[in-house]
N, C-alpha and C. Protein backbone atom coordinates (compact mmCIF):
# COMPACT_ATOMS: atom_id res chain seq x y z
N UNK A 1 -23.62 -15.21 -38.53
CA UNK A 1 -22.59 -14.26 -38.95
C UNK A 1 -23.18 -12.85 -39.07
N UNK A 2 -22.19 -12.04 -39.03
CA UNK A 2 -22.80 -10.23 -39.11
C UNK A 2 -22.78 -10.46 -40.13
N UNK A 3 -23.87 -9.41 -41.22
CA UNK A 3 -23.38 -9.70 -42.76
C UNK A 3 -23.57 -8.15 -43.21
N UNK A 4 -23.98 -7.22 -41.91
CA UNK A 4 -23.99 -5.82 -41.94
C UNK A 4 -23.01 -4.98 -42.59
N UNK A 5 -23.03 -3.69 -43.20
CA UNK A 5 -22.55 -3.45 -43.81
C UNK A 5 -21.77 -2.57 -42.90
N UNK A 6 -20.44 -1.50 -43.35
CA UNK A 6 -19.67 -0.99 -42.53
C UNK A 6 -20.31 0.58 -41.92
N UNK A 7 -20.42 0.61 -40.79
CA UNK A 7 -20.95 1.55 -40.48
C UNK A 7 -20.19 2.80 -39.89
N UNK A 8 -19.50 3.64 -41.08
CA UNK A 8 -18.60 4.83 -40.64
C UNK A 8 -19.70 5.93 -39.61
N UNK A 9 -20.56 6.39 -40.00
CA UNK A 9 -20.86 7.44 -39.11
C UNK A 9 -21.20 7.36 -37.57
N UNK A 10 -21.64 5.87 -37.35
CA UNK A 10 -21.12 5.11 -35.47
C UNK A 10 -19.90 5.80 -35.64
N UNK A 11 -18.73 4.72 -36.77
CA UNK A 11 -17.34 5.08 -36.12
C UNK A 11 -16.96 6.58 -35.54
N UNK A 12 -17.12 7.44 -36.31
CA UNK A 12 -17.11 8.81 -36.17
C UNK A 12 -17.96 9.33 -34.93
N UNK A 13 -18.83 8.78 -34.37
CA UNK A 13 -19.94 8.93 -33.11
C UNK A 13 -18.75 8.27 -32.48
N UNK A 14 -18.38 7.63 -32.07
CA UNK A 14 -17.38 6.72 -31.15
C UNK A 14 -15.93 7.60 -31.07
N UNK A 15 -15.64 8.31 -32.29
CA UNK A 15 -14.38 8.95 -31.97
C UNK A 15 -15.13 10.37 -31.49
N UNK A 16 -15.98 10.94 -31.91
CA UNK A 16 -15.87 12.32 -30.79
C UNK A 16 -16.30 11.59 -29.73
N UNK A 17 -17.16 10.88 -28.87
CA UNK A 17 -17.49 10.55 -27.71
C UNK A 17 -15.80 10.50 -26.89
N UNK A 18 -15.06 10.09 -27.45
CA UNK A 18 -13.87 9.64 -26.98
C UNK A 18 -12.88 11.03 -27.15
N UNK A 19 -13.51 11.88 -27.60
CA UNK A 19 -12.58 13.17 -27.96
C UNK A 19 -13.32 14.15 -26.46
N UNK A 20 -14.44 13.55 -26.24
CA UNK A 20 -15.19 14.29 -25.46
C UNK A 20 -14.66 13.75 -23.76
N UNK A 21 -15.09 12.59 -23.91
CA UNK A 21 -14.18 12.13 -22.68
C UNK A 21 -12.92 12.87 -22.09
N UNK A 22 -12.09 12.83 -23.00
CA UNK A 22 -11.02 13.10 -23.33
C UNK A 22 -10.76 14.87 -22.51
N UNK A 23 -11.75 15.49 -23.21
CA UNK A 23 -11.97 16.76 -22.63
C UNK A 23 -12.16 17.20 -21.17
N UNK A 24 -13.12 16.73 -21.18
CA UNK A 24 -14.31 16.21 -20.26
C UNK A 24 -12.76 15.65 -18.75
N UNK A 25 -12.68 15.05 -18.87
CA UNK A 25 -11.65 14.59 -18.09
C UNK A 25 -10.27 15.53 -17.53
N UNK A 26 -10.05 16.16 -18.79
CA UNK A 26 -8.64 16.94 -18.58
C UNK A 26 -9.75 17.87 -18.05
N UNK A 27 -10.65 18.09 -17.94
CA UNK A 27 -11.29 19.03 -17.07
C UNK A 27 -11.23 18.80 -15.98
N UNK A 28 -11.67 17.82 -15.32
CA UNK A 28 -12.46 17.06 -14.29
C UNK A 28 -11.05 17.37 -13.31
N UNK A 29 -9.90 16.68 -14.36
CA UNK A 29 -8.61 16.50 -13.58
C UNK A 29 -7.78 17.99 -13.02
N UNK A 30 -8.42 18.97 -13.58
CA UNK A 30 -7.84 20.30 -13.32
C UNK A 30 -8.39 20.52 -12.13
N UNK A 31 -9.81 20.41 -12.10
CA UNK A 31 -10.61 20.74 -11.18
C UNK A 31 -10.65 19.95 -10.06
N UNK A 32 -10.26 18.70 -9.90
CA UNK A 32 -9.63 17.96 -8.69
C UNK A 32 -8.63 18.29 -8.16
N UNK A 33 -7.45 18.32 -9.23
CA UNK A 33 -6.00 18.86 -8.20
C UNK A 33 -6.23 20.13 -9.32
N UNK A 34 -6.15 21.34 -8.95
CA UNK A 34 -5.32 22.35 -9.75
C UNK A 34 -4.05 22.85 -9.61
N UNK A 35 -3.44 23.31 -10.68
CA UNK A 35 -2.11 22.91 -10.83
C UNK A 35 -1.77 24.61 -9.64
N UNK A 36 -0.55 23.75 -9.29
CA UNK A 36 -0.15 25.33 -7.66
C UNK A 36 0.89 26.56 -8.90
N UNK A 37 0.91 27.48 -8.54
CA UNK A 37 1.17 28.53 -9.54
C UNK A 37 3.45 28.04 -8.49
């Protein structure tokens, strides 16, 4: 069994990684198609 205790500051490492992605991506995606004026 895990018997570890709760580890918030991973959690918080796991949500910006995912905030970063996040970024990171809506970037990526501009820069693949950019939007036509």
């Amino acid at each position: 069994m895990n018997n570890s205790p709760p580890i918030e500051p991973d959690d918080q490492r796991w949500a910006n990684l995912a905030d970063l992605n996040c970024v990171v991506l809506r970037m990526f995606d501009i820069k693949i198609k950019p939007k036509s004026p």
